[in-house]
N, C-alpha and C. Protein backbone atom coordinates (compact mmCIF):
# COMPACT_ATOMS: atom_id res chain seq x y z
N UNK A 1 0.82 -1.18 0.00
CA UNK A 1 0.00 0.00 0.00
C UNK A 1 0.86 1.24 0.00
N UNK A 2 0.38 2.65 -0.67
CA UNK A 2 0.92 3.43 -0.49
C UNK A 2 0.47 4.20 0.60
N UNK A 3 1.84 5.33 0.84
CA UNK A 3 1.04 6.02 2.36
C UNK A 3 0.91 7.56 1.48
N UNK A 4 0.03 7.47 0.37
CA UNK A 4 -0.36 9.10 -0.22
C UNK A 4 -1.33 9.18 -0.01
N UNK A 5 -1.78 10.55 0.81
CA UNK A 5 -2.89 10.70 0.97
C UNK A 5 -3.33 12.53 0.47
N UNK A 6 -4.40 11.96 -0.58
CA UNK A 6 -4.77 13.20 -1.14
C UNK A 6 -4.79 14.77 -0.20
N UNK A 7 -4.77 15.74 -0.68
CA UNK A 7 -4.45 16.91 0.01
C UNK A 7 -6.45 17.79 0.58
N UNK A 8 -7.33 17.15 0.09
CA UNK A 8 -8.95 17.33 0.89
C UNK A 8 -8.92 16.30 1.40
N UNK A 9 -8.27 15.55 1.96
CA UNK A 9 -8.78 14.48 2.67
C UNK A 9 -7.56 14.62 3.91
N UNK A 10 -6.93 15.51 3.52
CA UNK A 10 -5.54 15.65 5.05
C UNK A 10 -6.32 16.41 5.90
N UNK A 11 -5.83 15.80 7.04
CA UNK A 11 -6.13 16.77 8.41
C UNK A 11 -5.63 18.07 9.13
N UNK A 12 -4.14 18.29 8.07
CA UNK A 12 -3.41 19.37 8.27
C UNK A 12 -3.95 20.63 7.84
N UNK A 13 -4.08 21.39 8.28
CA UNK A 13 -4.52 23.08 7.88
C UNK A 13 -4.00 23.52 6.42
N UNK A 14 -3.93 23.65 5.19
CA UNK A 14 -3.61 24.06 3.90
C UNK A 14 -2.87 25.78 4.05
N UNK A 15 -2.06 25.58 3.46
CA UNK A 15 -1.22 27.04 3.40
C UNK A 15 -1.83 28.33 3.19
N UNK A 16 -3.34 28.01 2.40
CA UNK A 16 -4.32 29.06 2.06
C UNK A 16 -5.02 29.30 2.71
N UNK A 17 -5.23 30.48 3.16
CA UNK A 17 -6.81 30.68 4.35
C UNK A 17 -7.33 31.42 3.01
N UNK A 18 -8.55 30.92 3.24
CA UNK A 18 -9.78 31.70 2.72
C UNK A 18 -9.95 33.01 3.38
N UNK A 19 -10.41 33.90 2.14
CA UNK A 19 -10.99 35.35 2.48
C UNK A 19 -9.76 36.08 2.14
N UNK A 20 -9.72 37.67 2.06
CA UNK A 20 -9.02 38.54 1.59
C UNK A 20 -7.64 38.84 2.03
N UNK A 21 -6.50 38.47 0.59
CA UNK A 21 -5.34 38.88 1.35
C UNK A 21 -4.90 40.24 1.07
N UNK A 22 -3.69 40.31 1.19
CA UNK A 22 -3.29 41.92 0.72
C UNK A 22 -3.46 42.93 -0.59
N UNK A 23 -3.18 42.03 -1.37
CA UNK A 23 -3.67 42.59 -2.86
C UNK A 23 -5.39 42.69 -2.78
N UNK A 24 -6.21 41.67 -2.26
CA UNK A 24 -7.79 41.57 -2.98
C UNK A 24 -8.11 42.92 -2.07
N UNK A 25 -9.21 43.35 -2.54
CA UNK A 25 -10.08 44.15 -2.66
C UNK A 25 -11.47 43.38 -2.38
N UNK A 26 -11.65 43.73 -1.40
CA UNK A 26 -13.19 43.43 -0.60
C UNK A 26 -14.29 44.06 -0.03
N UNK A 27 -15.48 44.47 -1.02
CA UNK A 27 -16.03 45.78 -0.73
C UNK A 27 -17.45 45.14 -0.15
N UNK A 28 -17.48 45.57 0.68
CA UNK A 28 -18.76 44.41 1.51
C UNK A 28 -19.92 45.41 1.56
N UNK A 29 -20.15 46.81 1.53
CA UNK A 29 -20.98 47.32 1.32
C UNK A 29 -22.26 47.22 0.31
N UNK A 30 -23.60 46.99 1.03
CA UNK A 30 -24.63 46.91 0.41
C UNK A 30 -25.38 48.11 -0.04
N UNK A 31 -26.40 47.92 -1.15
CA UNK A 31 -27.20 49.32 -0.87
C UNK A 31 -27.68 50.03 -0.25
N UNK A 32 -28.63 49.10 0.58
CA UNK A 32 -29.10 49.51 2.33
C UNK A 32 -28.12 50.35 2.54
N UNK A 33 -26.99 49.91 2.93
CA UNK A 33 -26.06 50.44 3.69
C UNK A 33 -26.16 51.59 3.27
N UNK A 34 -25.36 51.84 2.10
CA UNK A 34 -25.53 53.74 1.67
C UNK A 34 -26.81 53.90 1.44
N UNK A 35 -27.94 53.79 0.79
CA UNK A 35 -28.76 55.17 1.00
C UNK A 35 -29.43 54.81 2.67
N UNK A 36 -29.20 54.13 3.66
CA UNK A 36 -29.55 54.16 4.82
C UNK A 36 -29.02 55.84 5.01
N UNK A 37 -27.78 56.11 5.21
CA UNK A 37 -27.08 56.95 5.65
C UNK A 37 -28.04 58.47 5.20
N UNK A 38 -29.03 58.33 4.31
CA UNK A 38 -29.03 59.57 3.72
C UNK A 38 -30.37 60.10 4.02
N UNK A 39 -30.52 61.30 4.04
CA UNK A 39 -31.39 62.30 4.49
C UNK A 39 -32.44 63.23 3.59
N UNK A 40 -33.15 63.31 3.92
CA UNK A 40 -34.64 64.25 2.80
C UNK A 40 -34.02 64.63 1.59
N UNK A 41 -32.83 65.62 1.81
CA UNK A 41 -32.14 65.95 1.03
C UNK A 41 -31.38 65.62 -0.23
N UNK A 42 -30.57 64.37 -0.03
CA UNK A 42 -29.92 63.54 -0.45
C UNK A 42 -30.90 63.01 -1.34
N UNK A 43 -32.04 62.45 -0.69
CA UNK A 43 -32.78 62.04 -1.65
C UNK A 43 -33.37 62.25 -2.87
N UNK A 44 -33.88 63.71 -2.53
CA UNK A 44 -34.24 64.85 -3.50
C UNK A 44 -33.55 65.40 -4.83
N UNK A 45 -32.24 65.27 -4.19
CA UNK A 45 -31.25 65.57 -5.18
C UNK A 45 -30.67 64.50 -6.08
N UNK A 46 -30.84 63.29 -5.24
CA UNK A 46 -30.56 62.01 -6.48
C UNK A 46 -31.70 61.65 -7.08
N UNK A 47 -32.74 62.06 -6.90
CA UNK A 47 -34.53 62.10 -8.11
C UNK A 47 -34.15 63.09 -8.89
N UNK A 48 -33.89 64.73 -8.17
CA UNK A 48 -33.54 65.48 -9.43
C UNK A 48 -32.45 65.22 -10.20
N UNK A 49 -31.37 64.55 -10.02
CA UNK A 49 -30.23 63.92 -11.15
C UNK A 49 -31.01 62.67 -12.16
N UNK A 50 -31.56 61.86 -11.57
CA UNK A 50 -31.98 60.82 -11.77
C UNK A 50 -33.43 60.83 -12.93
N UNK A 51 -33.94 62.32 -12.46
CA UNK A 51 -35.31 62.51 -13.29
C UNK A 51 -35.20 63.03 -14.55
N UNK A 52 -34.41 63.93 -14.42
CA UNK A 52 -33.84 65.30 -15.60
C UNK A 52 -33.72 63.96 -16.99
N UNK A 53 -32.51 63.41 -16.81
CA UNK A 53 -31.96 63.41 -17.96
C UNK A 53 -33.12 61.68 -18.29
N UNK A 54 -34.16 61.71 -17.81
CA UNK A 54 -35.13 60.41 -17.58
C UNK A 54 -36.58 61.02 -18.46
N UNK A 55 -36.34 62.17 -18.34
CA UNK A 55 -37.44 63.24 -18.40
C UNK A 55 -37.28 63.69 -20.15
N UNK A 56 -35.65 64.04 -20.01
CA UNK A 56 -35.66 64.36 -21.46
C UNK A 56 -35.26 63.40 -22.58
N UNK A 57 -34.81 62.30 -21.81
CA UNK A 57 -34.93 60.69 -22.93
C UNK A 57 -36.22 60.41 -23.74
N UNK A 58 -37.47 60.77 -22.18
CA UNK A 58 -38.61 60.58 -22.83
C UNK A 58 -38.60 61.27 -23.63
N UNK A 59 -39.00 62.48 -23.64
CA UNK A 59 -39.34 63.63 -24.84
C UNK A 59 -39.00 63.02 -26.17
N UNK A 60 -37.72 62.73 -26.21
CA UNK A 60 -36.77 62.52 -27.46
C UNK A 60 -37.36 61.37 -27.94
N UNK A 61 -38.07 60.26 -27.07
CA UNK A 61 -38.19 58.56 -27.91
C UNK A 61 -39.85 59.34 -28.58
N UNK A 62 -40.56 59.84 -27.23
CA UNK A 62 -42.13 60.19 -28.26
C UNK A 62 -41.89 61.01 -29.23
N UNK A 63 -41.13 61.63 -29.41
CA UNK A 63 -40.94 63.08 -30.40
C UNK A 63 -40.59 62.14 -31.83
N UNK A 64 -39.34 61.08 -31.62
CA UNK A 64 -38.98 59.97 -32.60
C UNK A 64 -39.93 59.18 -33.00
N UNK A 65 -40.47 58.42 -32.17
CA UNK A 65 -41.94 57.68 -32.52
C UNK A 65 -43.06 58.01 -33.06
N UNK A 66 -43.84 59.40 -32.37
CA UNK A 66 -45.02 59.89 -32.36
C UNK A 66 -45.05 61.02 -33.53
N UNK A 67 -44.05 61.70 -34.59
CA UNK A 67 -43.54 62.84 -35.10
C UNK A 67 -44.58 63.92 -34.76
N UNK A 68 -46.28 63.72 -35.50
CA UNK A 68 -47.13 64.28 -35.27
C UNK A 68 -47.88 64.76 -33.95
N UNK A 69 -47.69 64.08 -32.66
CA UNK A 69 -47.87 64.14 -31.45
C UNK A 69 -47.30 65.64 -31.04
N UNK A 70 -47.07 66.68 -31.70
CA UNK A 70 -46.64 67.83 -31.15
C UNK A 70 -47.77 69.09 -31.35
N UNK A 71 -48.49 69.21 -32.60
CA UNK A 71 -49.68 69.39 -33.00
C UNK A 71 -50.40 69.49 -32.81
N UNK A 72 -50.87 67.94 -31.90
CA UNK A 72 -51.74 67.48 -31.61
C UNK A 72 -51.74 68.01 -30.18
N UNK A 73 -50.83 67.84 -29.36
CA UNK A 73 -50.71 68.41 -28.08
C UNK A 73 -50.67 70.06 -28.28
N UNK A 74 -50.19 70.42 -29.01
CA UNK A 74 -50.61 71.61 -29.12
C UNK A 74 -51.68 72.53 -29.12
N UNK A 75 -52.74 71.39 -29.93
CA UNK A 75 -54.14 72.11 -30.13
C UNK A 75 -54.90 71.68 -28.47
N UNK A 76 -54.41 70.75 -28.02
CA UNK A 76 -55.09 70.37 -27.19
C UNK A 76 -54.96 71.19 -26.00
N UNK A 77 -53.59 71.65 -25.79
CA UNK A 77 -53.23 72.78 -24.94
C UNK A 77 -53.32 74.31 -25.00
N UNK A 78 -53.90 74.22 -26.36
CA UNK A 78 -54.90 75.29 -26.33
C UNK A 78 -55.79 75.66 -26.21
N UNK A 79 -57.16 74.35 -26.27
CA UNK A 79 -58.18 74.13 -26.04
C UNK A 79 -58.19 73.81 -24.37
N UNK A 80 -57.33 73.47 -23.61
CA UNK A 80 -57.54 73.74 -22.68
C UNK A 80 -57.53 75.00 -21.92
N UNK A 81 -56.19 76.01 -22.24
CA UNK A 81 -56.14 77.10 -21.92
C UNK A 81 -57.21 77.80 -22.21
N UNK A 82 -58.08 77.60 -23.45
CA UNK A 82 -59.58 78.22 -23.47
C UNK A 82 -60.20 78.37 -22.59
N UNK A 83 -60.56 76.88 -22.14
CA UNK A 83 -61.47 76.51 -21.66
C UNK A 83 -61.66 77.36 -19.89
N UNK A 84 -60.42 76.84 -19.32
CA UNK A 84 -60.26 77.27 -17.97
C UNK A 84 -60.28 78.64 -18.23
N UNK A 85 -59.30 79.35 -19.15
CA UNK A 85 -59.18 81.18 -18.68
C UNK A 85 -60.56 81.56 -19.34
């Protein structure tokens, strides 16, 4: 018989520990985590970053899609301004 015994089946501790050595980079932060931290404010201001350029994508896909849809909203926003003033 031989006395080799595979290296997952030894009882000795392996030269490698698991988990981060000096070089890795280990960023354990969740989302929770940051916007937990944040306040009325914070919030407000990442909707207004977040809305703007969300706001004017739209414009641009109906304006591409719809061509005539400007016209049309037009008359309609005039017929409303009638109506109410």
């Amino acid at each position: 018989m031989s006395s080799y015994e595979p290296p997952e089946n030894s009882d000795e501790e392996s030269g490698h520990e698991p988990g981060p050595s000096g070089k890795e980079v280990v960023d354990s932060r969740q989302f929770s985590d940051v916007v937990g931290g944040w306040d009325r404010t914070d919030f407000i201001l990442f909707a207004g970053v977040l809305g703007l350029p969300a706001g004017l994508l739209t414009v641009l896909i109906v304006v591409y899609l719809f061509p005539g849809l400007q016209d049309t909203a037009g008359v309609f926003v005039r017929w409303l301004l009638e109506t109410v003033f």
